[in-house]
Protein backbone atom coordinates (compact mmCIF):
# COMPACT_ATOMS: atom_id res chain seq x y z
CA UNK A 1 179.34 -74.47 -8.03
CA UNK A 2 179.93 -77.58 -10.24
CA UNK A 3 178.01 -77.86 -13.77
CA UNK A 4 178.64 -81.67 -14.97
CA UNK A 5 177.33 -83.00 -17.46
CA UNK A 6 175.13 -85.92 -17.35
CA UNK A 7 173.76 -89.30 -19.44
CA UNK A 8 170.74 -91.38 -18.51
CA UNK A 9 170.50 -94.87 -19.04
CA UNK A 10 168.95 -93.93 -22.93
CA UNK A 11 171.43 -91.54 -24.08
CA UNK A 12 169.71 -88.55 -23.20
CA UNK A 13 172.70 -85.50 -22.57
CA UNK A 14 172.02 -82.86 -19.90
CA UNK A 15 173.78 -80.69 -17.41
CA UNK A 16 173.32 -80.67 -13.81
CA UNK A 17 174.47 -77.52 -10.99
CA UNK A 18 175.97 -78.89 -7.73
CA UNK A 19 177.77 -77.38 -4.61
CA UNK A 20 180.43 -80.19 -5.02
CA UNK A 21 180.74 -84.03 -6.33
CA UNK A 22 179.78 -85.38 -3.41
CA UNK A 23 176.75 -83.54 -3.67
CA UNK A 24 176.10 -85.20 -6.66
CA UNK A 25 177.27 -88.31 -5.76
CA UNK A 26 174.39 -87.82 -2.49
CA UNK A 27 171.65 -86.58 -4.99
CA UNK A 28 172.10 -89.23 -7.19
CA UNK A 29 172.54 -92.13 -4.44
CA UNK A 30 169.14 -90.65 -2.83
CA UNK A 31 167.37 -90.65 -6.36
CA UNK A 32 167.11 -87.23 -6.52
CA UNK A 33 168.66 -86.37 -9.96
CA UNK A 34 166.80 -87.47 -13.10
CA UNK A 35 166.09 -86.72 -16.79
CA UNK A 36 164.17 -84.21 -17.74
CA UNK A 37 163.53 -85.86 -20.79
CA UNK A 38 162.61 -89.12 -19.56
CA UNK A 39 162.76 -88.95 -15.77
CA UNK A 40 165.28 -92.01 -15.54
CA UNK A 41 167.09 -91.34 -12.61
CA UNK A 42 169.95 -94.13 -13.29
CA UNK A 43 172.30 -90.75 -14.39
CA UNK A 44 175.38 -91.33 -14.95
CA UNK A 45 178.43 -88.48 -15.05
CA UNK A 46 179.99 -87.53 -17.99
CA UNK A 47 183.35 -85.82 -19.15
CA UNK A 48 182.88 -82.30 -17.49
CA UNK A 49 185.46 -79.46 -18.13
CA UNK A 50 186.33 -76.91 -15.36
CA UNK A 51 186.35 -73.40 -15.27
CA UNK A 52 189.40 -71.69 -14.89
CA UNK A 53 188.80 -68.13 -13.76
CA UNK A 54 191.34 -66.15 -15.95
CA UNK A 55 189.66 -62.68 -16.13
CA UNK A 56 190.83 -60.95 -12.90
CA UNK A 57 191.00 -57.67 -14.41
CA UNK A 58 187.17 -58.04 -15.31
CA UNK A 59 184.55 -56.41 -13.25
CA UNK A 60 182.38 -57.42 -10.89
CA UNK A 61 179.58 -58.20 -12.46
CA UNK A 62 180.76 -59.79 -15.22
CA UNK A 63 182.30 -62.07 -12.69
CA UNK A 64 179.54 -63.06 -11.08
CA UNK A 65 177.90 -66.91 -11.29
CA UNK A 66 175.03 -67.65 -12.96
CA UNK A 67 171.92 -68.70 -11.54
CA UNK A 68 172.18 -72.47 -10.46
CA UNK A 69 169.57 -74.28 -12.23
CA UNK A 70 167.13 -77.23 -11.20
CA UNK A 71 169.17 -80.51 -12.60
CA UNK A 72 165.74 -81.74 -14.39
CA UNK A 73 164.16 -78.55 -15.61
CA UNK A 74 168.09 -77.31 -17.29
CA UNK A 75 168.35 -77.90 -20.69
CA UNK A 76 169.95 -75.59 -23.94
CA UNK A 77 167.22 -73.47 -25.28
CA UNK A 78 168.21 -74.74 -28.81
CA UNK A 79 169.31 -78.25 -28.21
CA UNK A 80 167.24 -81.14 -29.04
CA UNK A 81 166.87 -81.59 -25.46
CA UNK A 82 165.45 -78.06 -25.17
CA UNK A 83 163.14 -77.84 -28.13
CA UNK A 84 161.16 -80.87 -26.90
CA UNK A 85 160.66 -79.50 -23.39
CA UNK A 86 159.45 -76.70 -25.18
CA UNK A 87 157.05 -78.71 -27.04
CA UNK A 88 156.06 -80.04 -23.63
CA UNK A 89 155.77 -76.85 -21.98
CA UNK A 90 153.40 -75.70 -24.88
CA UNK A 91 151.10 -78.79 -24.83
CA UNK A 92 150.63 -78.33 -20.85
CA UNK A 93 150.09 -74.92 -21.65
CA UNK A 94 147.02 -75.48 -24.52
CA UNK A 95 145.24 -78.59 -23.21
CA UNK A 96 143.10 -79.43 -20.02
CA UNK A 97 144.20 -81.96 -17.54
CA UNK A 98 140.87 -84.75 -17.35
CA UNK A 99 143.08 -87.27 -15.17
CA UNK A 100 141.47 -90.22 -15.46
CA UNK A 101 138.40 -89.33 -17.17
CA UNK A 102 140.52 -88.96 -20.21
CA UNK A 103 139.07 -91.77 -22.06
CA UNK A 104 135.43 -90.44 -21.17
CA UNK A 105 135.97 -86.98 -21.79
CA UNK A 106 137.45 -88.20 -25.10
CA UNK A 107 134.27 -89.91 -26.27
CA UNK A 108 132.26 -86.81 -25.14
CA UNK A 109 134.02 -85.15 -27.48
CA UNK A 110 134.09 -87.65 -30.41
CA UNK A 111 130.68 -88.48 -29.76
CA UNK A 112 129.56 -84.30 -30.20
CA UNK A 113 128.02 -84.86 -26.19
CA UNK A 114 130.52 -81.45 -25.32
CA UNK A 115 132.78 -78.88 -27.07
CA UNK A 116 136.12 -80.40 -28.68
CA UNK A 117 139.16 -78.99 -26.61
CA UNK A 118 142.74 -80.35 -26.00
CA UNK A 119 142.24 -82.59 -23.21
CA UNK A 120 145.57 -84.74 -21.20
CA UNK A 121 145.12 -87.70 -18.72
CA UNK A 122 145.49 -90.96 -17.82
CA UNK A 123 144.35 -94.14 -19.67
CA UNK A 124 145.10 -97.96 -19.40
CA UNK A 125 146.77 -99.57 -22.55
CA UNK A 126 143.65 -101.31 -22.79
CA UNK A 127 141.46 -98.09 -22.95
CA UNK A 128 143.96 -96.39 -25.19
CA UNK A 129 143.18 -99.26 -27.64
CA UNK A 130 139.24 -98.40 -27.41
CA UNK A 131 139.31 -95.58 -28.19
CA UNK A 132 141.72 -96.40 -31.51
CA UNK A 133 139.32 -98.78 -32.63
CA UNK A 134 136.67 -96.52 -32.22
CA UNK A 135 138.41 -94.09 -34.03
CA UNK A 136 138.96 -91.82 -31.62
CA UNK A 137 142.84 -90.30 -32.59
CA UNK A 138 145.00 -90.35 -29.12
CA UNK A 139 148.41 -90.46 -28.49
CA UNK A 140 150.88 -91.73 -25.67
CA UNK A 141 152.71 -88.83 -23.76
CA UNK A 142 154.89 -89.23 -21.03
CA UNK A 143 155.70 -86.43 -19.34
CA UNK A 144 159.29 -86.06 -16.95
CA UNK A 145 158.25 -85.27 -13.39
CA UNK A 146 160.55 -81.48 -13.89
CA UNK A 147 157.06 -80.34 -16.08
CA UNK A 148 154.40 -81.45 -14.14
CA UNK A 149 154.81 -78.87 -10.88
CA UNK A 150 155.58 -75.46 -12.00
CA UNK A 151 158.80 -74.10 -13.08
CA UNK A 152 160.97 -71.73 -10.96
């Protein structure tokens, strides 16, 4: 198992698990590796250090691999890179996806028709502005394809 460590195209840092570099090399030629912070899949590799098994005398289970990881879920628990798809994972987690009745649902809400609740979706630019001058408070979020099917 390889673990290299990756750039996208905007600077974002992240580790990806592979059998071998030409695995990667086929992954990333078949745009199968991305971002998990941004889902660019123009990844490039970066400077990756190998493992040198030293630790014969340990046992067994301390020798054993970890886990391989999905490329776009992986990210340090306490890395920028990991507190945001925490953030992410939280907001998925609290607020109802409307699709595209976002902007709708939205006004129901503003307007007192139904219950206020965290609501996700999709909107135009052009409905996104409505609803601003309105007054109705939303905000851009784009999520990396890793969060929207569920995690392993």
């Amino acid at each position: 198992m390889k673990v290299l460590n990756l750039r996208c195209t905007h600077g974002h840092a992240f580790e990806g698990w592979f059998g071998s570099e030409d695995d990667f090399e086929s992954q990333r030629q078949r745009a199968l590796v991305e971002c998990p912070l941004c889902g660019d899949k123009d990844i490039v590799k970066g400077l990756s250090a190998p493992r040198l098994n030293l630790g014969a005398g340990r046992d067994k289970a301390q020798k054993a691999p970890a886990a391989a990881a999905p490329v776009a879920a992986h990210a340090a628990p306490h890395s920028p890179a990991g507190r945001w798809m925490q953030a992410m994972r939280e907001v998925l987690a609290r607020t109802e996806d409307v699709g595209e009745r976002f902007a709708e649902e939205a006004r129901r809400m503003h307007y007192g028709e139904t219950a206020e609740r965290g609501i996700r979706g999709q909107a135009t630019p052009e409905q996104a502005e409505a609803l601003l001058d309105e007054g109705i408070a939303v905000m851009p979020l784009v999520l990396p394809d890793a969060l929207k099917e569920p995690l392993q």
